[in-house]
PDB file of N, CA and C in Angstrom:
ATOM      1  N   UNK A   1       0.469  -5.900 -18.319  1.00  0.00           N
ATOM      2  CA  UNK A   1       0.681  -6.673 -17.124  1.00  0.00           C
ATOM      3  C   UNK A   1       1.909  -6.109 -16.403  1.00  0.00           C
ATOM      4  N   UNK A   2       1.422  -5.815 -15.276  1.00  0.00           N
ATOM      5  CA  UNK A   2       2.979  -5.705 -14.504  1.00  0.00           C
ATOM      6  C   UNK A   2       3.130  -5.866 -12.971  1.00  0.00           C
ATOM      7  N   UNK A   3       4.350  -5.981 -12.840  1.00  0.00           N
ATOM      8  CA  UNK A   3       5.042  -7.189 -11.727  1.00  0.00           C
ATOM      9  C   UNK A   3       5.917  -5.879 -10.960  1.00  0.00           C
ATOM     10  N   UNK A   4       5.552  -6.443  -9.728  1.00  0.00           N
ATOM     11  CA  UNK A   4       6.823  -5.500  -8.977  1.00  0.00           C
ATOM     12  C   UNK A   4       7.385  -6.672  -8.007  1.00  0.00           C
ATOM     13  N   UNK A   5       9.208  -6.151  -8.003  1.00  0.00           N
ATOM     14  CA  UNK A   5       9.525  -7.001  -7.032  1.00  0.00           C
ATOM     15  C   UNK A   5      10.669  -6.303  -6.168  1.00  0.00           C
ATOM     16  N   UNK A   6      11.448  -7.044  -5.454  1.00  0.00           N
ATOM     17  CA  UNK A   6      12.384  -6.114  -4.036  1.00  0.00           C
ATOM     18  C   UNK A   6      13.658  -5.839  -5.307  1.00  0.00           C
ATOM     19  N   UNK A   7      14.394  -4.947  -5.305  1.00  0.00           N
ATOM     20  CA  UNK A   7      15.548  -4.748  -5.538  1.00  0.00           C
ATOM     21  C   UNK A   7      16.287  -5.838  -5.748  1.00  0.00           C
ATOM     22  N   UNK A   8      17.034  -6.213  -6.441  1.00  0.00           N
ATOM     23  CA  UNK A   8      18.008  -7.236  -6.998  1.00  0.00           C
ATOM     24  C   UNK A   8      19.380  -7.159  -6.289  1.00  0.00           C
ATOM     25  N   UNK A   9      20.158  -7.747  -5.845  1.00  0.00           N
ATOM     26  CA  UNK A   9      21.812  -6.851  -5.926  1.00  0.00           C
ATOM     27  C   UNK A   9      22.281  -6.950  -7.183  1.00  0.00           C
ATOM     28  N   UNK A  10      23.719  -6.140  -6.667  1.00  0.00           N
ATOM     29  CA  UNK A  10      24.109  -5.279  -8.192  1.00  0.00           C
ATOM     30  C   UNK A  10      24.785  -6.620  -8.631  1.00  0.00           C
ATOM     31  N   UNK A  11      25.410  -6.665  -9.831  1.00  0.00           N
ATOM     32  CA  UNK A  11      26.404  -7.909 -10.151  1.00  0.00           C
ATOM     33  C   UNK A  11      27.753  -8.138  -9.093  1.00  0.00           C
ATOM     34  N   UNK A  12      27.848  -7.321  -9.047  1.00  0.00           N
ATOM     35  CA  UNK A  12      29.413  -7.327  -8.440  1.00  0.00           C
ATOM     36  C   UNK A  12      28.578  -8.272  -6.981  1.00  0.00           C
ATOM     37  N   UNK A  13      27.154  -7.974  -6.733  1.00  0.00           N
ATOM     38  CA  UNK A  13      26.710  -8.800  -5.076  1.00  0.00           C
ATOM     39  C   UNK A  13      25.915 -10.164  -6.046  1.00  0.00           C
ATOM     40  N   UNK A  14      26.389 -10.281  -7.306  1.00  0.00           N
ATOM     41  CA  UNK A  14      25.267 -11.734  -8.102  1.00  0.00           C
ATOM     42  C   UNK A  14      26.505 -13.044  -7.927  1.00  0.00           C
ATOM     43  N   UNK A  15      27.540 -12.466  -8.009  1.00  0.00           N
ATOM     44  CA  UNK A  15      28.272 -13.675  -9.068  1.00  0.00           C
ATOM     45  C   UNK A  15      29.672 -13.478  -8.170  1.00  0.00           C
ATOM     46  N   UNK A  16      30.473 -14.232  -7.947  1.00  0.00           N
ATOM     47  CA  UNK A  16      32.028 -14.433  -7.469  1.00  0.00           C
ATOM     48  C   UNK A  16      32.529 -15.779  -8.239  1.00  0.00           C
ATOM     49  N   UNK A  17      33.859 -15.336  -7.847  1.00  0.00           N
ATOM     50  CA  UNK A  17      34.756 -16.082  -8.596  1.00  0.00           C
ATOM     51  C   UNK A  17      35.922 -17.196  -7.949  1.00  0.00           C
ATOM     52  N   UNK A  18      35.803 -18.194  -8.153  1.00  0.00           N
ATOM     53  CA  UNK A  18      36.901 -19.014  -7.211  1.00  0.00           C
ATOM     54  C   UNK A  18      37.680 -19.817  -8.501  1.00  0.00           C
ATOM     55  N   UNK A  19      39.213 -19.334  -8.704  1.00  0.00           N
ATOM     56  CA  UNK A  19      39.826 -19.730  -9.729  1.00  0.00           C
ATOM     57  C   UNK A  19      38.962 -19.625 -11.367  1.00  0.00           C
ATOM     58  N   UNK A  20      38.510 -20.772 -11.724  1.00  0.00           N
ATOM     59  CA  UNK A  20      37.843 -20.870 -12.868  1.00  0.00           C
ATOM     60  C   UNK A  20      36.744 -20.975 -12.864  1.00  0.00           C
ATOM     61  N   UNK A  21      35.928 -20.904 -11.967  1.00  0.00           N
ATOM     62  CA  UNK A  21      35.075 -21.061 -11.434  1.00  0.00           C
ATOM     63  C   UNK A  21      33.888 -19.972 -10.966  1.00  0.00           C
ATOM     64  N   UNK A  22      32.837 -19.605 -11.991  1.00  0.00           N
ATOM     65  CA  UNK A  22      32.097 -18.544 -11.387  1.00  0.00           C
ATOM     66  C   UNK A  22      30.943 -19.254 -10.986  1.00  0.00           C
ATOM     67  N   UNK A  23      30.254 -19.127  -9.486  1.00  0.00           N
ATOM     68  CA  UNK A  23      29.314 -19.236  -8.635  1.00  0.00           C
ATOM     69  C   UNK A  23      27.953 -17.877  -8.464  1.00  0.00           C
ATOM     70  N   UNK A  24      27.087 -18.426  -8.445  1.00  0.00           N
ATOM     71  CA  UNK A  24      26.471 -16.982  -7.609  1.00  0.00           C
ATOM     72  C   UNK A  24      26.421 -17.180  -6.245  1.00  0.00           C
ATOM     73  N   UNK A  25      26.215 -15.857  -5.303  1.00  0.00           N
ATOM     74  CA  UNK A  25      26.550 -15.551  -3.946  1.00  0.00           C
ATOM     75  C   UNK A  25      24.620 -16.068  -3.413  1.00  0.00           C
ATOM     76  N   UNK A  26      25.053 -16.231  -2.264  1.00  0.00           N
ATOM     77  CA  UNK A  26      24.384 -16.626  -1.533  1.00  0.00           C
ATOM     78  C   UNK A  26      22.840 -15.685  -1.299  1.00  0.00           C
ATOM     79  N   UNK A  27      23.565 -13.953  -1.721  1.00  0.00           N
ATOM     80  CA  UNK A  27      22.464 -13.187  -1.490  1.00  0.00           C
ATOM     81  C   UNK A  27      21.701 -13.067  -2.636  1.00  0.00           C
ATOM     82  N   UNK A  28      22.289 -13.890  -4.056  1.00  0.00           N
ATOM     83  CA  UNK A  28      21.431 -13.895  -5.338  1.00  0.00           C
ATOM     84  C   UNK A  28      20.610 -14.562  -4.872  1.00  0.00           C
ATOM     85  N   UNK A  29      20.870 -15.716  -4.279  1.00  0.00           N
ATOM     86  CA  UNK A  29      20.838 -17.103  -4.520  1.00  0.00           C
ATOM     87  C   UNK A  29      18.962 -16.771  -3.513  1.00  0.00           C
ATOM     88  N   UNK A  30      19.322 -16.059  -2.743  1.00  0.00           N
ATOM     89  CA  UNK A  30      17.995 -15.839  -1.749  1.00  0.00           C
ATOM     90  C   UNK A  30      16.809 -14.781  -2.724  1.00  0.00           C
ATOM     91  N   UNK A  31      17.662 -14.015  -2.733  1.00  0.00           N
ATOM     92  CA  UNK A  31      16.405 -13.257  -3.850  1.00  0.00           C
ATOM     93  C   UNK A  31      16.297 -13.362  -4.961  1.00  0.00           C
ATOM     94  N   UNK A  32      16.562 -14.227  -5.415  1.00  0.00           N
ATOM     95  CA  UNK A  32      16.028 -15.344  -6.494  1.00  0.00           C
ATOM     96  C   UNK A  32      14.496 -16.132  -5.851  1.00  0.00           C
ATOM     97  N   UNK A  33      14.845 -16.744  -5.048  1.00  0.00           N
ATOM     98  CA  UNK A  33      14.178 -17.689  -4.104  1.00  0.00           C
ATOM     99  C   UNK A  33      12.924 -16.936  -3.443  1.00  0.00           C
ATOM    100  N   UNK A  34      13.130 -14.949  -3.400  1.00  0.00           N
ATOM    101  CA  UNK A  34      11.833 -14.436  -3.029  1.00  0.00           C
ATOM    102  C   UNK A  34      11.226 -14.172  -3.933  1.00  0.00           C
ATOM    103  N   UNK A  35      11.494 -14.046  -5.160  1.00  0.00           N
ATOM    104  CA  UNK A  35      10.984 -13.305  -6.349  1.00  0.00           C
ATOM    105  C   UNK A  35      10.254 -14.545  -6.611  1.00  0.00           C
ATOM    106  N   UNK A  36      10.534 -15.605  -7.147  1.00  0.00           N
ATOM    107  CA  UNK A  36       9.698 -16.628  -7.146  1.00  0.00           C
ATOM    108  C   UNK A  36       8.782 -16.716  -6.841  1.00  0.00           C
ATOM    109  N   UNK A  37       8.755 -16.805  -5.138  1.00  0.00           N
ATOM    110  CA  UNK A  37       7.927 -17.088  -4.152  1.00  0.00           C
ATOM    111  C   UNK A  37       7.038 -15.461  -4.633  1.00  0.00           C
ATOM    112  N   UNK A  38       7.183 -14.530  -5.309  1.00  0.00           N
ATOM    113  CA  UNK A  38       6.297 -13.331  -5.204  1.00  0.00           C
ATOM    114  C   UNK A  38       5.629 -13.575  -6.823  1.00  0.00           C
ATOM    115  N   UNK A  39       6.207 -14.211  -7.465  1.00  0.00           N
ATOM    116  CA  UNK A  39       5.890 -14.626  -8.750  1.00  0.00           C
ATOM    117  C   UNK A  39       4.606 -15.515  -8.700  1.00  0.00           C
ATOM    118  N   UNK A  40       4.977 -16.137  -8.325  1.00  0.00           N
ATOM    119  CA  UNK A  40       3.893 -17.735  -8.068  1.00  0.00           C
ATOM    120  C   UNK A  40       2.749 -17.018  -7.725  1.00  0.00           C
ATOM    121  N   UNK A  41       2.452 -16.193  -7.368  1.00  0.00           N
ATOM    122  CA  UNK A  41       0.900 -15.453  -6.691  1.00  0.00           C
ATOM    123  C   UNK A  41       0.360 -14.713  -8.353  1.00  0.00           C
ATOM    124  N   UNK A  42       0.979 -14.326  -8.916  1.00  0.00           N
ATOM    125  CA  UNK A  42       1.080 -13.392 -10.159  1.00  0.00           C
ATOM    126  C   UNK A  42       0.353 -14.339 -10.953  1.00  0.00           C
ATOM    127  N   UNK A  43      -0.509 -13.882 -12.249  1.00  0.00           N
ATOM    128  CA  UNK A  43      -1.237 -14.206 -13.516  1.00  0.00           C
ATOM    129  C   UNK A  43      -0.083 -14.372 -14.431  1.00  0.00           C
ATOM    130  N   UNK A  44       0.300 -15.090 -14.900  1.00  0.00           N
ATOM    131  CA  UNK A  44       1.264 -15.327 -15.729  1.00  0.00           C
ATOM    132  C   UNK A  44       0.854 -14.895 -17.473  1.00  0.00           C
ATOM    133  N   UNK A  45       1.742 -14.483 -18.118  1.00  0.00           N
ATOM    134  CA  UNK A  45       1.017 -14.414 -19.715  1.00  0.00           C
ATOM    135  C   UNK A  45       0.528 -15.103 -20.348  1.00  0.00           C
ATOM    136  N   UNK A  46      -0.474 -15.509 -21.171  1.00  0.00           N
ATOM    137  CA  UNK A  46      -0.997 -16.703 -21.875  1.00  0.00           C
ATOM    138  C   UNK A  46       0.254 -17.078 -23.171  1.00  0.00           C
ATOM    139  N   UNK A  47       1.183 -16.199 -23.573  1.00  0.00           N
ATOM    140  CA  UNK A  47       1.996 -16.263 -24.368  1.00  0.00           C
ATOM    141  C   UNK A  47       3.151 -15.822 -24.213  1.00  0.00           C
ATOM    142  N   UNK A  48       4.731 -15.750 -24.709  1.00  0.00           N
ATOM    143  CA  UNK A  48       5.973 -15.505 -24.697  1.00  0.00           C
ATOM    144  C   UNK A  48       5.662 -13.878 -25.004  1.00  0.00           C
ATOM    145  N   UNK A  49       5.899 -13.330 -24.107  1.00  0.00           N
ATOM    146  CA  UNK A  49       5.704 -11.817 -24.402  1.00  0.00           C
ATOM    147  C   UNK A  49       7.381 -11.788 -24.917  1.00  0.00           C
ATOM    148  N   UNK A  50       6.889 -10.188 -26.199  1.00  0.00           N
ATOM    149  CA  UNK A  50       8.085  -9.696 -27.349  1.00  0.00           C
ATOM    150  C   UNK A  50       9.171  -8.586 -26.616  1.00  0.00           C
ATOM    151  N   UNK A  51       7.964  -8.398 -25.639  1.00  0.00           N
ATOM    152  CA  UNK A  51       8.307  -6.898 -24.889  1.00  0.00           C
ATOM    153  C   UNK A  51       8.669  -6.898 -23.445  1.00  0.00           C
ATOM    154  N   UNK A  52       9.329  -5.986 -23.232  1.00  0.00           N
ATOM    155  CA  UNK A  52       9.554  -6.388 -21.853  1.00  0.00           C
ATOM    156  C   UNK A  52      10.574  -4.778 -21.222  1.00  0.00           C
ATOM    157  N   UNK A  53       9.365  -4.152 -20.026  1.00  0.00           N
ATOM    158  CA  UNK A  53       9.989  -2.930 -20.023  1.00  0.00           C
ATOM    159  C   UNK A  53      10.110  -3.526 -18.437  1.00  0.00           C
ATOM    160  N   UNK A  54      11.588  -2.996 -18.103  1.00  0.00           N
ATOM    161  CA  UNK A  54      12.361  -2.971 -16.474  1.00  0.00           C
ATOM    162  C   UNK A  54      12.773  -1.488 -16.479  1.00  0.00           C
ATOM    163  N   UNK A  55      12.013  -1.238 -14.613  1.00  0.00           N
ATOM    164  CA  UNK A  55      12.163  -0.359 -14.236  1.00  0.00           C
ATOM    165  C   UNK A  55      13.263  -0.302 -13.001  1.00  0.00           C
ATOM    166  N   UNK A  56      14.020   0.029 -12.346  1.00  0.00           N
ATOM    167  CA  UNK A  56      14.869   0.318 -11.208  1.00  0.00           C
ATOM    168  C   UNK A  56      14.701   1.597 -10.726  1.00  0.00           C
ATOM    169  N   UNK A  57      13.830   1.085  -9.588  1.00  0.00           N
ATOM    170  CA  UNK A  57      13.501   2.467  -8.691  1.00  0.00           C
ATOM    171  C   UNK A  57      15.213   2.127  -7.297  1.00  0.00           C
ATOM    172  N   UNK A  58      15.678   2.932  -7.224  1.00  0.00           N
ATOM    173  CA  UNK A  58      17.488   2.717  -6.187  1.00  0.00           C
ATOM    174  C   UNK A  58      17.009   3.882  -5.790  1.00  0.00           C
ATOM    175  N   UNK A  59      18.143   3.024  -4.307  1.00  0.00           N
ATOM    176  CA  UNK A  59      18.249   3.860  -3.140  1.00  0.00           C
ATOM    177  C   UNK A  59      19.029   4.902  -3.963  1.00  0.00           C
ATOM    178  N   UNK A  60      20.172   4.371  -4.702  1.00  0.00           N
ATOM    179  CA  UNK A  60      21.429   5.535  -4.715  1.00  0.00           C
ATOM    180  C   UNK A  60      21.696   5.278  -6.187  1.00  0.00           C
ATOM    181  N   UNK A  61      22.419   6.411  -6.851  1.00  0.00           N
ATOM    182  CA  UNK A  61      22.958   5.566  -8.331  1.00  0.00           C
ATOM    183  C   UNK A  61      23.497   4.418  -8.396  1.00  0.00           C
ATOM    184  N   UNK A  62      23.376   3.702  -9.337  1.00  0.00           N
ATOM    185  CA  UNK A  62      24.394   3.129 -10.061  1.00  0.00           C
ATOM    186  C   UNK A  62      23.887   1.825 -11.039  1.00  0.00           C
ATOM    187  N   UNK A  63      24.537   1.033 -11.414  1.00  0.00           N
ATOM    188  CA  UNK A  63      24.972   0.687 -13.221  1.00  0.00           C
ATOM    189  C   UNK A  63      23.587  -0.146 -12.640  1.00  0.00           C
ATOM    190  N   UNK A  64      22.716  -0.604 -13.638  1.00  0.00           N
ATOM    191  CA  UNK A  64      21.673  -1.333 -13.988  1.00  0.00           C
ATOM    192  C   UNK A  64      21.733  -2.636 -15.382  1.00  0.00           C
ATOM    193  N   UNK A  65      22.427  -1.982 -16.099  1.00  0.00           N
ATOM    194  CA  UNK A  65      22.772  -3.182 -17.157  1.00  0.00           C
ATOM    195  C   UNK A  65      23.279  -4.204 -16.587  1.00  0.00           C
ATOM    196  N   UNK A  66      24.152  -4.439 -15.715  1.00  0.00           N
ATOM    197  CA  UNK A  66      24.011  -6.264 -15.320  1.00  0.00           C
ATOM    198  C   UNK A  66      22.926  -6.749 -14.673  1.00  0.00           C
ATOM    199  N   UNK A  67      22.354  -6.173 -14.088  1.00  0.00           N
ATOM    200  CA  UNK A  67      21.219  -6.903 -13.455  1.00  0.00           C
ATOM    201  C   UNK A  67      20.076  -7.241 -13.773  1.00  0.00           C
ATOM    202  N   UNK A  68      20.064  -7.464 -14.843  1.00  0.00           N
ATOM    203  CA  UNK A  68      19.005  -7.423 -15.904  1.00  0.00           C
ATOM    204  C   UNK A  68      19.313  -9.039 -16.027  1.00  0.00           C
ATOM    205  N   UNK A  69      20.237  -9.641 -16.301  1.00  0.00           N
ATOM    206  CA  UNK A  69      20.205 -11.324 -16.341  1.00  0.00           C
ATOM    207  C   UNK A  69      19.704 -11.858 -15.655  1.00  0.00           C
ATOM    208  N   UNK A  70      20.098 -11.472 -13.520  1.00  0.00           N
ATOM    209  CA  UNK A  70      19.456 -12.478 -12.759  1.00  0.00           C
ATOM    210  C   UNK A  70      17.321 -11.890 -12.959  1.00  0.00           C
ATOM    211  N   UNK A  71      17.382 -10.540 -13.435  1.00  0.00           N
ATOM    212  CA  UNK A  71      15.851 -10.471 -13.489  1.00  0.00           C
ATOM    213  C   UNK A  71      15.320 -10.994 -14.763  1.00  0.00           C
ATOM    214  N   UNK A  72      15.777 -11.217 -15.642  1.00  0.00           N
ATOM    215  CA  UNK A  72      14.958 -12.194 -16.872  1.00  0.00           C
ATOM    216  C   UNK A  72      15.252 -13.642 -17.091  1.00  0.00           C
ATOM    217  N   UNK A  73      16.082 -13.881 -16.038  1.00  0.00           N
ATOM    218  CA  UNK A  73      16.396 -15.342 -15.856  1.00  0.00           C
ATOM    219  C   UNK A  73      15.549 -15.930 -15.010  1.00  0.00           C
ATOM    220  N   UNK A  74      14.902 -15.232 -14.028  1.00  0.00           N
ATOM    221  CA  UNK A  74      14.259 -15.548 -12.668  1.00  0.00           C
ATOM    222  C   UNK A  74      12.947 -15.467 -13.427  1.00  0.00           C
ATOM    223  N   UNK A  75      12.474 -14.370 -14.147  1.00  0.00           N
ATOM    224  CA  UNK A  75      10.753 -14.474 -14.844  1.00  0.00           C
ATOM    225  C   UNK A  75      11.095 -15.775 -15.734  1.00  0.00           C
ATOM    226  N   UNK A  76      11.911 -16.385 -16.395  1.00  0.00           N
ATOM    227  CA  UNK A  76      11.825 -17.129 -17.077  1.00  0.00           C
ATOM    228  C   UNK A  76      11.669 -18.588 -16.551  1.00  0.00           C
ATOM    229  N   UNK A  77      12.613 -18.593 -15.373  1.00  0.00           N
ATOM    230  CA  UNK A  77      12.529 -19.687 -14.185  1.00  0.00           C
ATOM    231  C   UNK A  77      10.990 -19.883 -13.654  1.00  0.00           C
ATOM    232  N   UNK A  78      10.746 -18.415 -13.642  1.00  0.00           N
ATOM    233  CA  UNK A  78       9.105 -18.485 -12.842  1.00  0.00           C
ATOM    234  C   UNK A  78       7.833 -19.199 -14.156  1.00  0.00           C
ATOM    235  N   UNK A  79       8.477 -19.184 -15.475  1.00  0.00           N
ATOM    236  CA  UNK A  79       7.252 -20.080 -16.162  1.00  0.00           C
ATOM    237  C   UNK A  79       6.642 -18.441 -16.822  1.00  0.00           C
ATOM    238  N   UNK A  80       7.433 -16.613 -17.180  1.00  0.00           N
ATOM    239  CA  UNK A  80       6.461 -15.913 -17.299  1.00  0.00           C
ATOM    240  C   UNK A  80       7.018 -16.168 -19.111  1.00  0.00           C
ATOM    241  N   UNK A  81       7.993 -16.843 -19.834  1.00  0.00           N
ATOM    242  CA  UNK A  81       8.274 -17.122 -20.661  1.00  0.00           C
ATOM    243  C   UNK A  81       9.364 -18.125 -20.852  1.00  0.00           C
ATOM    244  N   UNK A  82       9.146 -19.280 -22.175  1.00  0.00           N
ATOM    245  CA  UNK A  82       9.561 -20.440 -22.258  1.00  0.00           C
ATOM    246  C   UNK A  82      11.202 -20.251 -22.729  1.00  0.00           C
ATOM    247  N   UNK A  83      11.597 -19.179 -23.116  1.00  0.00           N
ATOM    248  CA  UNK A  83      12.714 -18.598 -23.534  1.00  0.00           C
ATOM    249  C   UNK A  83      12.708 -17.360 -23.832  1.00  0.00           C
ATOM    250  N   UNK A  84      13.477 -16.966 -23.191  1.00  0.00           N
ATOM    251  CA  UNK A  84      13.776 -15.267 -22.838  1.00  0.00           C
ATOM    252  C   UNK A  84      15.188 -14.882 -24.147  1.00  0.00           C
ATOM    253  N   UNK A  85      14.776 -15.220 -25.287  1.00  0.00           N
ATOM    254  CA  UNK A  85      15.445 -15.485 -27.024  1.00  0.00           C
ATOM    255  C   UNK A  85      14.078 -15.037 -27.827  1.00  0.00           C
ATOM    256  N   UNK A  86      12.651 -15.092 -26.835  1.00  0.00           N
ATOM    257  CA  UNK A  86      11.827 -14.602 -27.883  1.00  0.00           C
ATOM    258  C   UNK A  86      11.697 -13.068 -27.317  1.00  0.00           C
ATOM    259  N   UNK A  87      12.211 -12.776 -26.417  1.00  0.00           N
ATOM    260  CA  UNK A  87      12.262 -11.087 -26.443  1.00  0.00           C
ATOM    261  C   UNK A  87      12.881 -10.268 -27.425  1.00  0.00           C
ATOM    262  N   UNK A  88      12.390  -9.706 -27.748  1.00  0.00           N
ATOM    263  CA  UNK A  88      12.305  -8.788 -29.064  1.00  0.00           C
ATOM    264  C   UNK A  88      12.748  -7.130 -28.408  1.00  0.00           C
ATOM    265  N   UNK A  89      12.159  -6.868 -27.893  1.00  0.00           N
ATOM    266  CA  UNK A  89      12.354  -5.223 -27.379  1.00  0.00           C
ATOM    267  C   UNK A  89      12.871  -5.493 -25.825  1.00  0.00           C
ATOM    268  N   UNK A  90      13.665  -4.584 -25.228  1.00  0.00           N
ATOM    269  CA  UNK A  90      14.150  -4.474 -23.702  1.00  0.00           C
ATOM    270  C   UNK A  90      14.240  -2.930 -23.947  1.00  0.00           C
ATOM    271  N   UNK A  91      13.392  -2.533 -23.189  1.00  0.00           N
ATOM    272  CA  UNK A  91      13.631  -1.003 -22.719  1.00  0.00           C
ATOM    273  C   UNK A  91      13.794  -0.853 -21.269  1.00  0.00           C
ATOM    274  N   UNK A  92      14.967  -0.412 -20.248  1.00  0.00           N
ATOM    275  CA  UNK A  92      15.631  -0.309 -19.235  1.00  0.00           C
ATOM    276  C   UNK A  92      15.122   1.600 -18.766  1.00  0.00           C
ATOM    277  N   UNK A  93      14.813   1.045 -17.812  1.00  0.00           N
ATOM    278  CA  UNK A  93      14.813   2.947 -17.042  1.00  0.00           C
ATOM    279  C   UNK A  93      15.567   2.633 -15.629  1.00  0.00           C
ATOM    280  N   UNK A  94      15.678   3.917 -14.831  1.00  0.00           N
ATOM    281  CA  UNK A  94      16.545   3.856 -13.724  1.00  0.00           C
ATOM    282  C   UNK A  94      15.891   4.923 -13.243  1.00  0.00           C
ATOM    283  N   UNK A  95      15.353   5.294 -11.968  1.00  0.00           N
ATOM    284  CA  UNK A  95      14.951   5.799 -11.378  1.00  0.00           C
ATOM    285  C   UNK A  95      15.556   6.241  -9.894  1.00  0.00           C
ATOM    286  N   UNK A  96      15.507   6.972  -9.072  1.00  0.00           N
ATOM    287  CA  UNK A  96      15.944   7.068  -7.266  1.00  0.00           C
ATOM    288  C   UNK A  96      14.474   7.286  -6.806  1.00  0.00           C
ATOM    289  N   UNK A  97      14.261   6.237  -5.623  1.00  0.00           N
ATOM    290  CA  UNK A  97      13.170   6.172  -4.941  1.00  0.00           C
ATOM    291  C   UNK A  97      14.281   5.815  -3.389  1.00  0.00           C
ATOM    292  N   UNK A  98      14.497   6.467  -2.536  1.00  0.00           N
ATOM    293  CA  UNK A  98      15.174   6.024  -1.347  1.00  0.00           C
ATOM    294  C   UNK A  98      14.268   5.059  -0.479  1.00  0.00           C
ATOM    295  N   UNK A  99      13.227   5.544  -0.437  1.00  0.00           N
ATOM    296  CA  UNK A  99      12.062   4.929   0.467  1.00  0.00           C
ATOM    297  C   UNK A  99      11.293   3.658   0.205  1.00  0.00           C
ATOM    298  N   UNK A 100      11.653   3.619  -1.326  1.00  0.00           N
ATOM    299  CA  UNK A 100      10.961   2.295  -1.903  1.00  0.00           C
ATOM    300  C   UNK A 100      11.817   1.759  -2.949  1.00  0.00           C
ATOM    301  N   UNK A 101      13.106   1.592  -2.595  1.00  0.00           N
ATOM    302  CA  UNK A 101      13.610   0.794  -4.100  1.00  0.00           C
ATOM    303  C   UNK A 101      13.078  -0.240  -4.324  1.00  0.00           C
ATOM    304  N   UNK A 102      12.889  -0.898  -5.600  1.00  0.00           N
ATOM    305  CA  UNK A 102      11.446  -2.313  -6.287  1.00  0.00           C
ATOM    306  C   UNK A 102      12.476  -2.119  -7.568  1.00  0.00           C
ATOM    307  N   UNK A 103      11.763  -2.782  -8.277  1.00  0.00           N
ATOM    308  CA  UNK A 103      12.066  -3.365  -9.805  1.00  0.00           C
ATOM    309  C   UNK A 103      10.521  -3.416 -10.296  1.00  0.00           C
ATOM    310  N   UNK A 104      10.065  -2.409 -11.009  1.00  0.00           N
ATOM    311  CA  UNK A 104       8.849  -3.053 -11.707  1.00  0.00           C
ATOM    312  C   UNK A 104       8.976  -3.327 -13.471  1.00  0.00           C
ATOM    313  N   UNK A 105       8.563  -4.292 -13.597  1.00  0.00           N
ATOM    314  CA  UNK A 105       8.604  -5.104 -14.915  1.00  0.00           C
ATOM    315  C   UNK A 105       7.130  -5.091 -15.450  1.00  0.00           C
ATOM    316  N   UNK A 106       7.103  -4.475 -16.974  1.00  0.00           N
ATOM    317  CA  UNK A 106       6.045  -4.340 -17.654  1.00  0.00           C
ATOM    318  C   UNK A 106       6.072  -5.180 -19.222  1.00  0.00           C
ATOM    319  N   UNK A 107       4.840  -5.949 -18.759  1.00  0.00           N
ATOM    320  CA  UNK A 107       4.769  -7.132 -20.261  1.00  0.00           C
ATOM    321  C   UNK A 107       4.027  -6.503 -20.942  1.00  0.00           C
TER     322      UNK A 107
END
C-alpha cells in the first residue's frame, strides 16, 4: 500500500518555543490539516502495519530525521494505525526531486 503526500516542513518550520512552552507553528498546523484531508480518500490497512517505509523526494538537501514525527503522528491521527508503538521496522530514504517534492509512505 502506498500513500503520497505534499512535503512536510522541516522541524525547525514544526515546533517553536515560547518560554516553557513548545507549540507547533501554524504552517504544521495546516499541513497536518491537508494530509488528512488527502488521507480520508485513501484505503486504510485492515491491520496495525509492522512496517513502514518513508520516502522524501526535496527540493534541496537537508536533515529528514525530525520530520518523521509530524508524518507518523498524522497517519496515526488519520486512523492508518491505532498506535504507532506497534511499528517494528522504519526505513527512511531521501531523495532530490526539484519539480515534485512529496513524501511517499509504503505499508
Amino acid at each position: 500500500m502506498k500513500v503520497i503526500l505534499p512535503l512536510c516542513p522541516t522541524t525547525n518550520h514544526t515546533y517553536r518555543h515560547s518560554g516553557h512552552v513548545v507549540y507547533m507553528t501554524k504552517e504544521a498546523k495546516e499541513w497536518i490539516t491537508e494530509a488528512l484531508w488527502l488521507l480520508k480518500g485513501q484505503e486504510r490497512p485492515l491491520q496495525d502495519p509492522t512496517e513502514l517505509s518513508i520516502t522524501y523526494y526535496l527540493k534541496r538537501d537537508r536533515d529528514v530525521d525530525g520530520s518523521n514525527k509530524i508524518v507518523i503522528d498524522t497517519l496515526a491521527k488519520a486512523g492508518w494505525f491505532t498506535n504507532d508503538s506497534k511499528l517494528q521496522d522504519l526505513h527512511l530514504h531521501k531523495r532530490i526531486d526539484k519539480l515534485s517534492p512529496r513524501i511517499e509512505i509504503q505499508l
